[in-house]
Protein backbone atom coordinates (compact mmCIF):
# COMPACT_ATOMS: atom_id res chain seq x y z
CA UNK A 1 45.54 122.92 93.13
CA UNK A 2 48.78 121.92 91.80
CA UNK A 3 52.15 122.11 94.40
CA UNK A 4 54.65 124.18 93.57
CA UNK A 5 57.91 123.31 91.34
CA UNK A 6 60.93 122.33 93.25
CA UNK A 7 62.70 125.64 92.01
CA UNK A 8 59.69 128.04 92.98
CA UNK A 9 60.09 126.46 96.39
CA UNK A 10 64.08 126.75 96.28
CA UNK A 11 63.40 130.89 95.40
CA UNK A 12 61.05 130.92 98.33
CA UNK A 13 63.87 129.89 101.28
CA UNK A 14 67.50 130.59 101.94
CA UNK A 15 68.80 126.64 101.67
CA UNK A 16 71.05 125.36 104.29
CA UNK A 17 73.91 125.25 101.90
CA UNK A 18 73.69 129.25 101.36
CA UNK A 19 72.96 129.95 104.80
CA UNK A 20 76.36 128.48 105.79
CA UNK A 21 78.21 130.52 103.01
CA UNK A 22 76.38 133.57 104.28
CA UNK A 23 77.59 132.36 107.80
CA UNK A 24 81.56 132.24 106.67
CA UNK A 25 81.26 135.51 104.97
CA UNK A 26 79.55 137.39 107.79
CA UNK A 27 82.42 135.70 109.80
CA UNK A 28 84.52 137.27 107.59
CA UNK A 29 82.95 140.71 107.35
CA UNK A 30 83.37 140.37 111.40
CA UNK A 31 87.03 139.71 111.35
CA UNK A 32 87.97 142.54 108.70
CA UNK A 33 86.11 145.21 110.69
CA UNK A 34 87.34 144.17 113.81
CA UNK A 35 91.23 144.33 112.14
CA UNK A 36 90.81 147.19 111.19
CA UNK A 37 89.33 149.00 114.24
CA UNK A 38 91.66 147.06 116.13
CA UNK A 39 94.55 150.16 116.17
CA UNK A 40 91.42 153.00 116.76
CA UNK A 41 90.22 151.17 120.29
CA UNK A 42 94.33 150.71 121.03
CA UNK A 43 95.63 154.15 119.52
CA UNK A 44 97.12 155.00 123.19
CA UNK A 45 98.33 151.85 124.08
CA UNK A 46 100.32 151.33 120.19
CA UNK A 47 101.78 154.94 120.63
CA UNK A 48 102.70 154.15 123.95
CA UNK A 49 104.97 151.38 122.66
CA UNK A 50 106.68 153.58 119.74
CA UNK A 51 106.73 156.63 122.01
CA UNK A 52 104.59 158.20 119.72
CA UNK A 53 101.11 160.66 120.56
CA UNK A 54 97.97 159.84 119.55
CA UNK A 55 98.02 162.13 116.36
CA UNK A 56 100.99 160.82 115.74
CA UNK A 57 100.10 157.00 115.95
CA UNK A 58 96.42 158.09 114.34
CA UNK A 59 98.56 158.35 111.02
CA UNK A 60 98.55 154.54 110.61
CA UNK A 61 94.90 154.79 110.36
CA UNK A 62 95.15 157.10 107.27
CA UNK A 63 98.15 155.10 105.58
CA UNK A 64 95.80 151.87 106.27
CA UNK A 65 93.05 153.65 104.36
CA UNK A 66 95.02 155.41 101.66
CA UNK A 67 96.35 152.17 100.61
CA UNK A 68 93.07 150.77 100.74
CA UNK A 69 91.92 153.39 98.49
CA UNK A 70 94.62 153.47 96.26
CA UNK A 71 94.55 149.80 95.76
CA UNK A 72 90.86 149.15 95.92
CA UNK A 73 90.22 149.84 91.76
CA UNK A 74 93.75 148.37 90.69
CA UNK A 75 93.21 145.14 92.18
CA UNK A 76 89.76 144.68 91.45
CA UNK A 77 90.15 145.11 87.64
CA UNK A 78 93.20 142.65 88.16
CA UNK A 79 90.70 139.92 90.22
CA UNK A 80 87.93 140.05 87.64
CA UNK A 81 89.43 137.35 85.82
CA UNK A 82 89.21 134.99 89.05
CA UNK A 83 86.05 132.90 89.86
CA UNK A 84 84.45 134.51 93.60
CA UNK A 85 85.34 131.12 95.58
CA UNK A 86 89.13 131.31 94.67
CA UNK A 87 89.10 135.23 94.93
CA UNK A 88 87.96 135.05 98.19
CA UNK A 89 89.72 132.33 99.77
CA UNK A 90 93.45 134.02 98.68
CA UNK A 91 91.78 137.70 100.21
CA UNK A 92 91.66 135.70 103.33
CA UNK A 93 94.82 134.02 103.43
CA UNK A 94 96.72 137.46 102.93
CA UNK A 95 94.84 138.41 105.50
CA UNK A 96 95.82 135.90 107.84
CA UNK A 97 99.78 136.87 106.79
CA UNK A 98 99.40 140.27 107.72
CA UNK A 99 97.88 139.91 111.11
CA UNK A 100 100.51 137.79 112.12
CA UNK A 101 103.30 140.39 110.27
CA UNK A 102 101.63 142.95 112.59
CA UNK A 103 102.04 140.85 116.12
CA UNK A 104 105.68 140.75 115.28
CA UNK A 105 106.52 144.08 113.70
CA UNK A 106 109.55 145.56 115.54
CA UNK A 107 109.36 148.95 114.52
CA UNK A 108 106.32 151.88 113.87
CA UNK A 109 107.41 151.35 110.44
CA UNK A 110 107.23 148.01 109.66
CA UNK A 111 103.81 147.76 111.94
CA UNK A 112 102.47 150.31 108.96
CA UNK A 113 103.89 148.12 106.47
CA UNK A 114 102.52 144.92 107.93
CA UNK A 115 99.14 147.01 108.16
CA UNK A 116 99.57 147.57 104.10
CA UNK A 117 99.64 143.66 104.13
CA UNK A 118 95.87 143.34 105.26
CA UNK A 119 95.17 146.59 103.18
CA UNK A 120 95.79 144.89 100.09
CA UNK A 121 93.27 142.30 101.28
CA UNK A 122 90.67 144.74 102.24
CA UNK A 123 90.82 146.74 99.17
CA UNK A 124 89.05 143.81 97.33
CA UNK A 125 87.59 142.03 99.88
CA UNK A 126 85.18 145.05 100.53
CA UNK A 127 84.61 145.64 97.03
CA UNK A 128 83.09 142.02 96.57
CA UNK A 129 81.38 141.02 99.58
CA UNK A 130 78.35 142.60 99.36
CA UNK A 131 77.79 141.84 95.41
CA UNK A 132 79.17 137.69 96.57
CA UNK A 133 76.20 137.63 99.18
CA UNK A 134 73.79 138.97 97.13
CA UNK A 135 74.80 136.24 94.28
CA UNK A 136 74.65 133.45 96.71
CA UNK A 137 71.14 133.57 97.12
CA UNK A 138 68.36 134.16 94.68
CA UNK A 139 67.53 138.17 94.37
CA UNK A 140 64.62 138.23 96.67
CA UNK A 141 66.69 136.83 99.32
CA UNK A 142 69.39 139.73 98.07
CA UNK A 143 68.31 142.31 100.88
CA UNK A 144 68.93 139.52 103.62
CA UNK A 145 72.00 138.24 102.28
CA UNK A 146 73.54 141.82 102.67
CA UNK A 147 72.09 142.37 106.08
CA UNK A 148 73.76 139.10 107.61
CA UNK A 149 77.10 140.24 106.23
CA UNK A 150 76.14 143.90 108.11
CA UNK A 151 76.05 142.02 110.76
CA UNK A 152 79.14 140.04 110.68
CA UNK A 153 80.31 143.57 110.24
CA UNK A 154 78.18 145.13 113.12
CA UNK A 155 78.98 142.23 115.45
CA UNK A 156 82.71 143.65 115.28
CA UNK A 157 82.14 146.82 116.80
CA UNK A 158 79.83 144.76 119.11
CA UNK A 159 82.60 142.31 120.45
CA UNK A 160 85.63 142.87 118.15
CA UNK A 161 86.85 146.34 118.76
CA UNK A 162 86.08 146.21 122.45
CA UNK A 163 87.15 142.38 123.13
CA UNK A 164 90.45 143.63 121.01
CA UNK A 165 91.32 146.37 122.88
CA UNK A 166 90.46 143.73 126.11
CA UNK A 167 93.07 142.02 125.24
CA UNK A 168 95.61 144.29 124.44
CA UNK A 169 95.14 146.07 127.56
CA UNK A 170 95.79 142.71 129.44
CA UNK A 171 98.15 141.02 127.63
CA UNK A 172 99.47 143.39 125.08
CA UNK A 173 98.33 144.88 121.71
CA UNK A 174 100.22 142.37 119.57
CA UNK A 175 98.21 139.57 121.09
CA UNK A 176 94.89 141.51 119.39
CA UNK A 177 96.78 140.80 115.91
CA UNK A 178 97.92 137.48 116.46
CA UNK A 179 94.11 136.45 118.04
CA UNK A 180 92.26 137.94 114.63
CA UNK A 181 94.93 135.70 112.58
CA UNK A 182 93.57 132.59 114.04
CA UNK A 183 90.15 133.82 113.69
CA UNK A 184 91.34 134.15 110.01
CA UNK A 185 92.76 130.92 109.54
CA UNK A 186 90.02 129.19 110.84
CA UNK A 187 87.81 131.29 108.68
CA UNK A 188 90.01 130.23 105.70
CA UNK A 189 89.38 126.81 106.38
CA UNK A 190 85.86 126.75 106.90
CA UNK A 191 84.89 128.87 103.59
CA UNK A 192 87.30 125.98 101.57
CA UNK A 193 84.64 123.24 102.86
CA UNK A 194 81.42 124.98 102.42
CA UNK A 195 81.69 128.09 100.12
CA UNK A 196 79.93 126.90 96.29
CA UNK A 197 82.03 127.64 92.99
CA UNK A 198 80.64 131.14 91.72
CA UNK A 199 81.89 132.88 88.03
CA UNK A 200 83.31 136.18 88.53
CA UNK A 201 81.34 137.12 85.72
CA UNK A 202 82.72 139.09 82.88
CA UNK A 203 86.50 140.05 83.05
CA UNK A 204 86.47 144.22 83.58
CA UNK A 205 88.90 146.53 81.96
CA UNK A 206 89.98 150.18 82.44
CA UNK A 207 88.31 151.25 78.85
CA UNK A 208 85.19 150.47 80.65
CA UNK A 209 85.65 153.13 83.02
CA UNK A 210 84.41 156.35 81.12
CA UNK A 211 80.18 154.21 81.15
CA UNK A 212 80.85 153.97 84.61
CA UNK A 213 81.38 157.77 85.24
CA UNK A 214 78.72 158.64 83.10
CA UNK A 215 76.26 157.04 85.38
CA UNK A 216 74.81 160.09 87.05
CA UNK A 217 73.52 158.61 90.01
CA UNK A 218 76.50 156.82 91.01
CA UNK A 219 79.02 159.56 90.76
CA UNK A 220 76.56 161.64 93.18
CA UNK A 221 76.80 158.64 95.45
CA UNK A 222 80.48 158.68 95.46
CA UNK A 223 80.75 162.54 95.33
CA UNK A 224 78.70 162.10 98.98
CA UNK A 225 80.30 159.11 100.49
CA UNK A 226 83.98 161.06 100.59
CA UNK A 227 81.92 163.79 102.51
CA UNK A 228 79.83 161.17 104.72
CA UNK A 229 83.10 159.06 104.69
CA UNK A 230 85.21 161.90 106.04
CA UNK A 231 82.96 163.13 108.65
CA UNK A 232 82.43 159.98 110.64
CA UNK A 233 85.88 159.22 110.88
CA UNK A 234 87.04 162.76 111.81
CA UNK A 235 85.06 161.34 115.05
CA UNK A 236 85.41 157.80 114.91
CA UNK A 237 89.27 157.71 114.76
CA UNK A 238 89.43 159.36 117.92
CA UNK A 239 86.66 158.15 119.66
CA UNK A 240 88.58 156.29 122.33
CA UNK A 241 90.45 160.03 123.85
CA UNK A 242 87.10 161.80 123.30
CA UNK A 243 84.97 159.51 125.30
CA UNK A 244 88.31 159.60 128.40
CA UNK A 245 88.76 163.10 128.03
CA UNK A 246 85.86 164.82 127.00
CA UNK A 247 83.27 162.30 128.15
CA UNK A 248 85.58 161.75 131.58
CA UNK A 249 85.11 157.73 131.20
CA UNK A 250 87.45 155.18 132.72
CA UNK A 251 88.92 152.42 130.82
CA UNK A 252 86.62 150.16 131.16
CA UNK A 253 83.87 152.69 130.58
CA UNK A 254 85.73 153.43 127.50
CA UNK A 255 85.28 150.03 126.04
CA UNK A 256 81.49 149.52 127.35
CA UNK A 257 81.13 152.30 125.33
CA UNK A 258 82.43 151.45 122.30
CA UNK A 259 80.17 148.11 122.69
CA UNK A 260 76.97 150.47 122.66
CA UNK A 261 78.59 151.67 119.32
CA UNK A 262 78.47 148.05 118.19
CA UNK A 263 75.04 147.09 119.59
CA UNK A 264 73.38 150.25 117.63
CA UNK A 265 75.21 149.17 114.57
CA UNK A 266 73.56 145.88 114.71
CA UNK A 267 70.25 147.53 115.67
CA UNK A 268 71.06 149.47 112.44
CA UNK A 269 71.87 146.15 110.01
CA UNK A 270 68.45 144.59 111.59
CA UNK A 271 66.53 148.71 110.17
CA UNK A 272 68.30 148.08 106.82
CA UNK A 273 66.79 144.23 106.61
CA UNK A 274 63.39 145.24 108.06
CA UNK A 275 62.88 148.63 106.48
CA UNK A 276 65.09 149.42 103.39
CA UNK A 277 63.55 147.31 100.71
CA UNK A 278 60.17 149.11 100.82
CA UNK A 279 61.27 152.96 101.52
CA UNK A 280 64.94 152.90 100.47
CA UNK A 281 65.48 156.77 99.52
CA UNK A 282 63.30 157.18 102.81
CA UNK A 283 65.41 154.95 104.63
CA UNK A 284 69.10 156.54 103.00
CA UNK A 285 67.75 160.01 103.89
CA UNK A 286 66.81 158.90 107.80
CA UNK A 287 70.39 157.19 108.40
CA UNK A 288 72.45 159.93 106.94
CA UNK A 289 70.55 162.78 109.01
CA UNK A 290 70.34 160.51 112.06
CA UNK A 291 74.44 160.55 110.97
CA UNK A 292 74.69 164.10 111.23
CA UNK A 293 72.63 165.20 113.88
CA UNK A 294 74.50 162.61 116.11
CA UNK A 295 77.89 163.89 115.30
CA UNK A 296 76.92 167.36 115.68
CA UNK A 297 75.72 166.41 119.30
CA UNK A 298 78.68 164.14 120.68
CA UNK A 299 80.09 167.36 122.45
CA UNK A 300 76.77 169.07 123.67
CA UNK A 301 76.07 165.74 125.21
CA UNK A 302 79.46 164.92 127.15
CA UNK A 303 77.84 166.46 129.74
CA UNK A 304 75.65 163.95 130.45
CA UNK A 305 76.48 160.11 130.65
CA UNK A 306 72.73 159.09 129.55
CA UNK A 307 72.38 161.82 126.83
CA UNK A 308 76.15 160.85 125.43
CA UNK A 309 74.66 156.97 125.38
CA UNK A 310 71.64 158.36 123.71
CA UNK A 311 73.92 160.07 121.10
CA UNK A 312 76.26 156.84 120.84
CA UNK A 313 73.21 154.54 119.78
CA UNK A 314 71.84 157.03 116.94
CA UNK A 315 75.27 157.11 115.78
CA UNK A 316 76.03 153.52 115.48
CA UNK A 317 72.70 152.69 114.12
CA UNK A 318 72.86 155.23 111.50
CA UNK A 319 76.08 154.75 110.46
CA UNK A 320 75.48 150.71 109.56
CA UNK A 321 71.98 151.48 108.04
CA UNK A 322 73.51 153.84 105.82
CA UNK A 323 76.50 151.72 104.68
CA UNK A 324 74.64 148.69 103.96
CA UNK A 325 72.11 150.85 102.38
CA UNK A 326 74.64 153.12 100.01
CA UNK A 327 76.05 149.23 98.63
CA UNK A 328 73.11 147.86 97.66
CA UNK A 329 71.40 151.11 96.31
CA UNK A 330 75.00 151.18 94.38
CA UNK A 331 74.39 147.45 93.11
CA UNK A 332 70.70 148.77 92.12
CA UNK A 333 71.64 151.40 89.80
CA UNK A 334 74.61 149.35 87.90
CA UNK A 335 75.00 146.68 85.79
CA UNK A 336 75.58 143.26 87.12
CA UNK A 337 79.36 143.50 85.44
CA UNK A 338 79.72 146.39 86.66
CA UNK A 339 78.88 146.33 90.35
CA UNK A 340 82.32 144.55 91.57
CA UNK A 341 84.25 147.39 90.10
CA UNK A 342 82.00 150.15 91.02
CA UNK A 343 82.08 148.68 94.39
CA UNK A 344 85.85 148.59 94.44
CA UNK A 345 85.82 152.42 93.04
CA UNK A 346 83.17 152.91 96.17
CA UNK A 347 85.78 151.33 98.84
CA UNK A 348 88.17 153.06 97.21
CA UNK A 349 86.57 156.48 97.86
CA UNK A 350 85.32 155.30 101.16
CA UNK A 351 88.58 154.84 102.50
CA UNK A 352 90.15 158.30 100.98
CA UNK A 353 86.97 159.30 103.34
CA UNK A 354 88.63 157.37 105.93
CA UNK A 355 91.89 158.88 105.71
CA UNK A 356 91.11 162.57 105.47
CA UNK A 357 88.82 161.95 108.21
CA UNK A 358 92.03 160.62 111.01
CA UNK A 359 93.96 163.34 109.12
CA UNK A 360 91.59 166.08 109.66
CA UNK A 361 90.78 164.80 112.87
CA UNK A 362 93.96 164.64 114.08
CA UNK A 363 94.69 168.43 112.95
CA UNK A 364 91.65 169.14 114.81
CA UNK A 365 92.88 167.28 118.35
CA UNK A 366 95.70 169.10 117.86
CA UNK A 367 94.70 172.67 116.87
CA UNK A 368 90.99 172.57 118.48
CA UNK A 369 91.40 169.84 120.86
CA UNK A 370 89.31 166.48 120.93
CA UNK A 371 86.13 167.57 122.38
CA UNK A 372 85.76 169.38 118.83
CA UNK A 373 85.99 166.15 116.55
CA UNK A 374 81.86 165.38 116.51
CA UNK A 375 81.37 169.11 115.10
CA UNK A 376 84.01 168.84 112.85
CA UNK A 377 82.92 165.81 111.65
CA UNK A 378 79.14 166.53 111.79
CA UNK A 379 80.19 169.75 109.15
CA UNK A 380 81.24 167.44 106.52
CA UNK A 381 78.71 164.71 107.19
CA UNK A 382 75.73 167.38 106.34
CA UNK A 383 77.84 167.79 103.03
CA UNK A 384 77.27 164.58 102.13
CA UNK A 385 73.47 164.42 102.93
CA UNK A 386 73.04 167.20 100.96
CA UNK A 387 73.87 165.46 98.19
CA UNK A 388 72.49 162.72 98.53
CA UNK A 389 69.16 163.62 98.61
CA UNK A 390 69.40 166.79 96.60
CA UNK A 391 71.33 165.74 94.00
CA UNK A 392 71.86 161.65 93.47
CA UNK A 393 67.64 161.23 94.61
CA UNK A 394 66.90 163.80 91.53
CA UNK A 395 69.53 162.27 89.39
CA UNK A 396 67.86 158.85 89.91
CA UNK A 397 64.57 159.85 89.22
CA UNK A 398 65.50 161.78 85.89
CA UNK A 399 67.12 158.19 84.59
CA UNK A 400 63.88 156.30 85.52
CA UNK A 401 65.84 154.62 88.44
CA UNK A 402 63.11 153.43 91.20
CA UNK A 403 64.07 153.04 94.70
């Protein structure tokens, strides 16, 4: 019996040095999300200050998004020349500039401008994250690379969103902005010690586009992620007056609320690591009907505090699995040059999801008031399930793509 070569043993373990890059970008992950729920969990409080109503202020969530979306493919296919380490250390640093732009902004304008800022970030930060943790490790560690960035992400609706709107409550929204900066700049510093060099790979250019598009599979995926897209943030965007006015919470039953949000997205990230790798259409098809039926159900249950709490936890557990799981099934069925741009297309699309969804939503506080925003949302959400697994699960099978 012969031991093992040093590099069997190294693809058998997650080294120390990758599990503190995984650390910084799930640290990362955590203070993107949390920036940019920041304005949903203080949409009163920010419209309040600019004499503006919720619809109203609910517009800077759809500018934030749009941008994102309109910037996401742009600025990828202009970062592809630069190696991931450098790539992701200036993402951050912008970042950090608009956070603290934000905390000063005088005007509603110039706080939408300043949001652009950290838009510009997010538009490639998003569309690399997921394909950088996967790379850090070797591929069987991929699945559990992505999940610890999930939860970076998860972890902000956890303690992010509701410890931001905390603090703005006590001491002020802009304080929110100007606490994520130094979050940020902290982060920035610690990924410049311990984050390894890493090749972008090869440089991607827009006549490369058309292969991508005829990739059956992965236009299906982002014909259904605008539909899932929209639907959860027809609800999500307005989550905050549903649960005080539909649900009849308090304040501070408002934010416990949005905690048990974050909790079931982390009990989702935990399903994806545990679960997805051996039934991944299974587990794609679970998350996005969990999804739906959960949206469909937020008014139903505002009746009833434990049946809403019920509905809360299938939400936010769903609606992490199936994130996590649409990236990496996304990374599965393209080429390894490909996936930072097809992941920057997916953000892109993602966020247009984003944006109609606070747009629609807000027509839809407005015409059909807020108690209707789960059914509204749950409508378009079955859209995207639909094809999903009727269309993109048959379009993977006739390529010879396993899952």
């Amino acid at each position: 019996m012969g031991s093992r070569s040093k590099a069997q043993e190294t693809t058998d373990k997650i080294t120390r040095g990758q599990w503190l890059a995984l650390a910084g970008l799930a640290v990362s992950a955590f203070i993107f999300n949390t920036s940019e729920f920041i304005p949903i969990g203080l949409l009163s409080d920010i419209g309040q200050t600019f004499s503006l109503t919720e619809a109203q202020t609910g517009i800077m969530i759809s500018v934030y998004a749009w941008g994102v979306m309109v910037l996401s493919l742009p600025l990828m296919v202009f970062a592809s020349r630069f190696d991931f380490r450098r790539l992701l250390l200036g993402l951050i640093a912008i970042f950090t500039t608009g956070q603290f732009l934000s905390a000063i902004a005088p005007t509603y304008l110039l706080l939408v401008c300043s949001r652009l800022v950290v838009a510009t970030a997010h538009a490639v930060f998003w569309s690399v994250v997921m394909v950088v943790a996967a790379r850090v490790v070797s591929p069987r560690h991929s699945s559990t690379a992505m999940g610890i960035v999930a939860t970076g992400s998860s972890i902000a609706q956890i303690f992010g969103m509701p410890m931001g709107r905390a603090i703005g409550l006590m001491v002020g929204w802009r304080m929110t902005f100007v606490v994520v900066g130094v979050v940020a700049l902290v982060t920035l510093v610690y990924l410049a010690v311990v984050f390894p060099p890493m090749s972008a790979g090869e440089k991607f250019t827009l006549d490369k586009l058309p292969e991508l598009f005829r990739n059956g599979p992965l236009v299906a995926l982002y014909v259904a992620i605008v539909f899932i897209a929209t639907g959860q943030y027809v609800a999500y965007s307005y989550v905050e007056p549903f649960l005080a006015q539909t649900v009849a919470l308090g304040a501070s039953e408002v934010t416990a609320a949005l905690v048990v949000i974050g909790c079931a997205g982390l009990l989702g990230s935990y399903l994806f690591s545990r679960f997805y790798d051996g039934h991944k259409k299974g587990f794609i098809a679970a998350t996005l009907v969990g999804e739906t039926l959960a949206l469909l159900a937020l008014l139903p249950a505002a009746s009833s505090l434990g049946v809403t709490v019920a509905v809360l936890v299938v939400w936010g557990a769903a609606e992490m699995g199936f994130c996590v799981a649409f990236q990496s099934i996304l990374i599965h069925i393209t080429e390894k040059d490909q996936a930072s741009v097809a992941m920057s297309i997916y953000s892109g699309l993602f966020n247009l999801g984003i944006g109609a969804g606070s747009a629609i939503g807000g027509v839809t506080v407005t015409q059909l008031g807020v108690g209707a925003v789960g059914l509204v949302g749950g409508a378009f959400a079955a859209v995207g399930t639909v094809v999903t697994v009727g269309v993109m699960f048959a379009l993977m099978r006739r390529a010879g793509l396993r899952a």
